[in-house]
N, C-alpha and C. Protein backbone atom coordinates (compact mmCIF):
# COMPACT_ATOMS: atom_id res chain seq x y z
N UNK A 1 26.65 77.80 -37.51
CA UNK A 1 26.60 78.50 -36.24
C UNK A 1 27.40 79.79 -36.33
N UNK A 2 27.19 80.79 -35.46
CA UNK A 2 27.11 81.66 -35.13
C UNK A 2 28.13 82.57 -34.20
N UNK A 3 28.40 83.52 -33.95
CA UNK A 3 28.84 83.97 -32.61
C UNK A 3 28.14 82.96 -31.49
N UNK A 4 29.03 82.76 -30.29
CA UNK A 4 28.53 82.14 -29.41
C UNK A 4 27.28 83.27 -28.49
N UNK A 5 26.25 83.70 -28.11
CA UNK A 5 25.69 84.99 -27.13
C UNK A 5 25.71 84.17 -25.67
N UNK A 6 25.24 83.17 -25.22
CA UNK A 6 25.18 82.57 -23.99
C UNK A 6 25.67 81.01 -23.69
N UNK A 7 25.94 80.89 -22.64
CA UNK A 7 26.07 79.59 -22.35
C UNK A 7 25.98 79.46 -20.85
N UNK A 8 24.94 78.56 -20.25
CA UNK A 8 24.49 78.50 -18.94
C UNK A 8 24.03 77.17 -18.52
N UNK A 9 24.17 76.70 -17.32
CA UNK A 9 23.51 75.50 -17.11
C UNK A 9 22.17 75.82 -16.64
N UNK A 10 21.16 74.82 -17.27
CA UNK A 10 19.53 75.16 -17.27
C UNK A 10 19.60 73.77 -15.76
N UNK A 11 18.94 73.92 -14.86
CA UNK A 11 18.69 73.31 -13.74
C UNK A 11 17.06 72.45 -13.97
N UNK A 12 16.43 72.70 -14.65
CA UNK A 12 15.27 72.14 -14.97
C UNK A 12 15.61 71.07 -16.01
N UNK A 13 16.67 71.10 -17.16
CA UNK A 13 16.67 70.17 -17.87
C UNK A 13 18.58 69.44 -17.29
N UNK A 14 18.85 69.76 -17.01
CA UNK A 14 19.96 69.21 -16.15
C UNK A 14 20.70 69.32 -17.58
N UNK A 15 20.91 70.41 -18.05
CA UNK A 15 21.52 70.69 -19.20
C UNK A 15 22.56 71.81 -19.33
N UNK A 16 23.63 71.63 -20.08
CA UNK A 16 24.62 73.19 -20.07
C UNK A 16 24.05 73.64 -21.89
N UNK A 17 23.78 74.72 -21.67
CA UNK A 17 22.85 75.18 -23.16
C UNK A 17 24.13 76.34 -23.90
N UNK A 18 23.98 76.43 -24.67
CA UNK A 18 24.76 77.29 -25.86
C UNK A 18 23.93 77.69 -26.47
N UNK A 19 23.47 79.46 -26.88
CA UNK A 19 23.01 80.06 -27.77
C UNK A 19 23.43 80.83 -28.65
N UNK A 20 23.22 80.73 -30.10
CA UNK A 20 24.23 81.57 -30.82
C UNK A 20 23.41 82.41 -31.47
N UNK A 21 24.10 83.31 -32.06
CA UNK A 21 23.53 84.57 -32.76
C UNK A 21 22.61 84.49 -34.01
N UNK A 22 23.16 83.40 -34.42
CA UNK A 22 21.75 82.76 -35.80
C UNK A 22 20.71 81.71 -35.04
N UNK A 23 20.44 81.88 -33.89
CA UNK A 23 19.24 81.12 -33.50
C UNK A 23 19.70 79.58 -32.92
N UNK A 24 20.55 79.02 -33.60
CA UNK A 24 20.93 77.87 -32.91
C UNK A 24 21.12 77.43 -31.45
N UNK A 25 21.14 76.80 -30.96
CA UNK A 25 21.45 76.03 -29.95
C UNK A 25 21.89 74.47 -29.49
N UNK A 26 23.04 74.31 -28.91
CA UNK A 26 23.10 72.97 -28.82
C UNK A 26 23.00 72.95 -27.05
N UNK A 27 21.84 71.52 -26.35
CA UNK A 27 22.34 71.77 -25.11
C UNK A 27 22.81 70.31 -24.86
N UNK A 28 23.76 70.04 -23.70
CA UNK A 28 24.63 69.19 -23.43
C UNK A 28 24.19 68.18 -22.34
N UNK A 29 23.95 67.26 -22.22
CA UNK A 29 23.16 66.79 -21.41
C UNK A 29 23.99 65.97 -20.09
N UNK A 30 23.99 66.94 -18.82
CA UNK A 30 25.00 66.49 -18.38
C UNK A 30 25.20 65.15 -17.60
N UNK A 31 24.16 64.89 -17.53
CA UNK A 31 23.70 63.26 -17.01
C UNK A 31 24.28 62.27 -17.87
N UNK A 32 24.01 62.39 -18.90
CA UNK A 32 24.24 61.60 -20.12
C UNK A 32 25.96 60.93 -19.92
N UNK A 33 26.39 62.61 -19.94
CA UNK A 33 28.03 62.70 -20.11
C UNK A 33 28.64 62.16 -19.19
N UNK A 34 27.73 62.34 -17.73
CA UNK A 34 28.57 61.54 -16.58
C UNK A 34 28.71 60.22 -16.57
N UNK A 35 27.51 59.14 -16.82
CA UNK A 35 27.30 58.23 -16.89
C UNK A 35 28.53 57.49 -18.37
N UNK A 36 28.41 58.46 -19.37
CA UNK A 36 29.58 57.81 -20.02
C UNK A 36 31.04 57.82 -20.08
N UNK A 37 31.22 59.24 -18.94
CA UNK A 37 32.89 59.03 -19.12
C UNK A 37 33.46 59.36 -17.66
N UNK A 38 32.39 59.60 -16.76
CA UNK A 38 32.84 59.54 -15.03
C UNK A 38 33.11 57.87 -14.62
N UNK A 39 33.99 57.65 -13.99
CA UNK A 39 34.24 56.43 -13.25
C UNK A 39 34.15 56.32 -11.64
N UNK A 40 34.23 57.01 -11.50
CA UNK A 40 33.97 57.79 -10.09
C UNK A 40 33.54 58.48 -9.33
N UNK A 41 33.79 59.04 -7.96
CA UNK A 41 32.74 59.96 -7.74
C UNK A 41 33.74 61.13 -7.36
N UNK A 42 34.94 61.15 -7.88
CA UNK A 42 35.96 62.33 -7.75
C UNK A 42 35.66 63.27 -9.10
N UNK A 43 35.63 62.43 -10.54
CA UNK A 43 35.61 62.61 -11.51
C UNK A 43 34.24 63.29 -11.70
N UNK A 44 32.90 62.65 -11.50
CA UNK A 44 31.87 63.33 -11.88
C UNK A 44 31.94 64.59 -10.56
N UNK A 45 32.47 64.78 -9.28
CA UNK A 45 32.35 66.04 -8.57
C UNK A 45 33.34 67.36 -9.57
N UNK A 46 34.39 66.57 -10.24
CA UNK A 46 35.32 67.69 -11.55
C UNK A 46 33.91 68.06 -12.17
N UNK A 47 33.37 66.87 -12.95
CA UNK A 47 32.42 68.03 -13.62
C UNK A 47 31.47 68.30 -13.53
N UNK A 48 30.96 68.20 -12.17
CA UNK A 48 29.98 69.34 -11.00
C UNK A 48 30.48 70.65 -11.03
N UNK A 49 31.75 70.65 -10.79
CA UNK A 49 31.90 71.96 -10.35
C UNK A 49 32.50 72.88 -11.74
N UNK A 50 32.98 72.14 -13.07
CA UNK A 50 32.90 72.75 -14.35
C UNK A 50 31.18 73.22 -14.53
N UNK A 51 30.60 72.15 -14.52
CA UNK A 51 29.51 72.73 -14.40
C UNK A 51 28.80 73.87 -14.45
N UNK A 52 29.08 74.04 -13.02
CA UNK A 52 28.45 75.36 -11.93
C UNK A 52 29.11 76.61 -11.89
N UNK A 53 30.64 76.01 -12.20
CA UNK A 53 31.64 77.68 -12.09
C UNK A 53 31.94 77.91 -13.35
N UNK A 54 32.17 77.01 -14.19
CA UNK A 54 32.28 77.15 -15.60
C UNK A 54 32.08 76.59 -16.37
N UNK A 55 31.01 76.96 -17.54
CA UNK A 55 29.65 76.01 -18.36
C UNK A 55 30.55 75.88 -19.45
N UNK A 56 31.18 77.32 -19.79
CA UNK A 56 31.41 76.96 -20.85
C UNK A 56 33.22 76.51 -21.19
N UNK A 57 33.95 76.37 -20.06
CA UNK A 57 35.23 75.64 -20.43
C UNK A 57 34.17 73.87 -20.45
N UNK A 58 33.39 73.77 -19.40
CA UNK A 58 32.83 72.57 -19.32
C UNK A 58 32.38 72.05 -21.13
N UNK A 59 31.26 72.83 -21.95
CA UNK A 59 31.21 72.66 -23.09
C UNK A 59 32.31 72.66 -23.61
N UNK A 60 33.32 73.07 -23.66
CA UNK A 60 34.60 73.15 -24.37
C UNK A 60 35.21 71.90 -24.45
N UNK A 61 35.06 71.65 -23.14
CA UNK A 61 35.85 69.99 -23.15
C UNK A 61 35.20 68.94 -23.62
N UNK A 62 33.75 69.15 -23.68
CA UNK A 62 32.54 67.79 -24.27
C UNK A 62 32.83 67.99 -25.79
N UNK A 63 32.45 69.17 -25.89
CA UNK A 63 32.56 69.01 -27.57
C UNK A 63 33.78 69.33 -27.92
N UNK A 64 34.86 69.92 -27.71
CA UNK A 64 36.08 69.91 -28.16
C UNK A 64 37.03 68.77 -27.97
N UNK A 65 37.05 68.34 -26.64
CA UNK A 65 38.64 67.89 -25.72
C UNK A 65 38.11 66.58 -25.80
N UNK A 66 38.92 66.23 -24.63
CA UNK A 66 39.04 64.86 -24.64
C UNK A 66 38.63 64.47 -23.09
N UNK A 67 37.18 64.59 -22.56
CA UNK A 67 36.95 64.31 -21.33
C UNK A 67 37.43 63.34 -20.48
N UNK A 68 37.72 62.14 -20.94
CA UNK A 68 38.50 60.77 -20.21
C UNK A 68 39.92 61.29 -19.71
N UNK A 69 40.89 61.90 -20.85
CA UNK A 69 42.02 62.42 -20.14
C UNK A 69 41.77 63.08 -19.18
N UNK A 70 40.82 63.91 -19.31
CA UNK A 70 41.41 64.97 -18.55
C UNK A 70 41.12 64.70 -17.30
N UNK A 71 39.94 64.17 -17.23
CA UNK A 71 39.57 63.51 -15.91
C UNK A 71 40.52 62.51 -15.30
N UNK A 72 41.08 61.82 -16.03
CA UNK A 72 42.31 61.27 -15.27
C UNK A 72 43.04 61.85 -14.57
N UNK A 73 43.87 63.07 -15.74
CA UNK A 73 44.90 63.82 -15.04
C UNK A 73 44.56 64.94 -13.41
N UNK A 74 43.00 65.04 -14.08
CA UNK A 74 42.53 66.03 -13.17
C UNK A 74 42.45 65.63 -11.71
N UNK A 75 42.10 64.41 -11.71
CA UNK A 75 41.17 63.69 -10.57
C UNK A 75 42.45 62.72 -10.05
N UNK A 76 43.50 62.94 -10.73
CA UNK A 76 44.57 61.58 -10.24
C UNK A 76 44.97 61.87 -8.41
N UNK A 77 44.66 60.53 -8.13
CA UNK A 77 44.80 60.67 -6.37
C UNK A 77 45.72 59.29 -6.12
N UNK A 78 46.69 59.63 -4.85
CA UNK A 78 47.42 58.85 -4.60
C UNK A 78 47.27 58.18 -3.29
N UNK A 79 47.33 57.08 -2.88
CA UNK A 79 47.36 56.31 -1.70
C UNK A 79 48.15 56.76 -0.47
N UNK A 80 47.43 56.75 0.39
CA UNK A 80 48.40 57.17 1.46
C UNK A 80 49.30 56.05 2.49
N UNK A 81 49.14 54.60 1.40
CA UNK A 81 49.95 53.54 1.91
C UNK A 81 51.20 53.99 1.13
């Protein structure tokens, strides 16, 4: 792979896509991803809105990071007992 040129979420394939400068592409399937590492519905709205405002920190964290943490730390909510 390549220089990165684009990265966008495609709404027809419910996908965040990456295009690089030698032709490649990987796209991310975001259904897939929710179902395996959302537990909730706080956690999959985190990566709704990585998603939509930002595809590609969102790719960053699928294929780089560590999505379970972060969604913990991200999404951690406390009782109001």
């Amino acid at each position: 792979m390549k220089r990165l040129l684009s990265c966008e979420f495609n709404m027809d394939t419910a996908c965040v896509e990456l295009k690089f400068t030698d032709g490649s592409m990987i796209a991310i399937d975001t259904i897939a991803v929710e179902n395996e590492v959302a537990d909730n519905m706080y956690q999959r709205s985190e990566l709704d809105y990585l998603i939509y405002n930002d595809p590609i920190g969102y790719a960053d964290l699928i294929l780089n990071g560590d999505p379970e943490t972060y969604l913990k730390t991200a999404t951690e909510y406390k009782s109001l007992d």
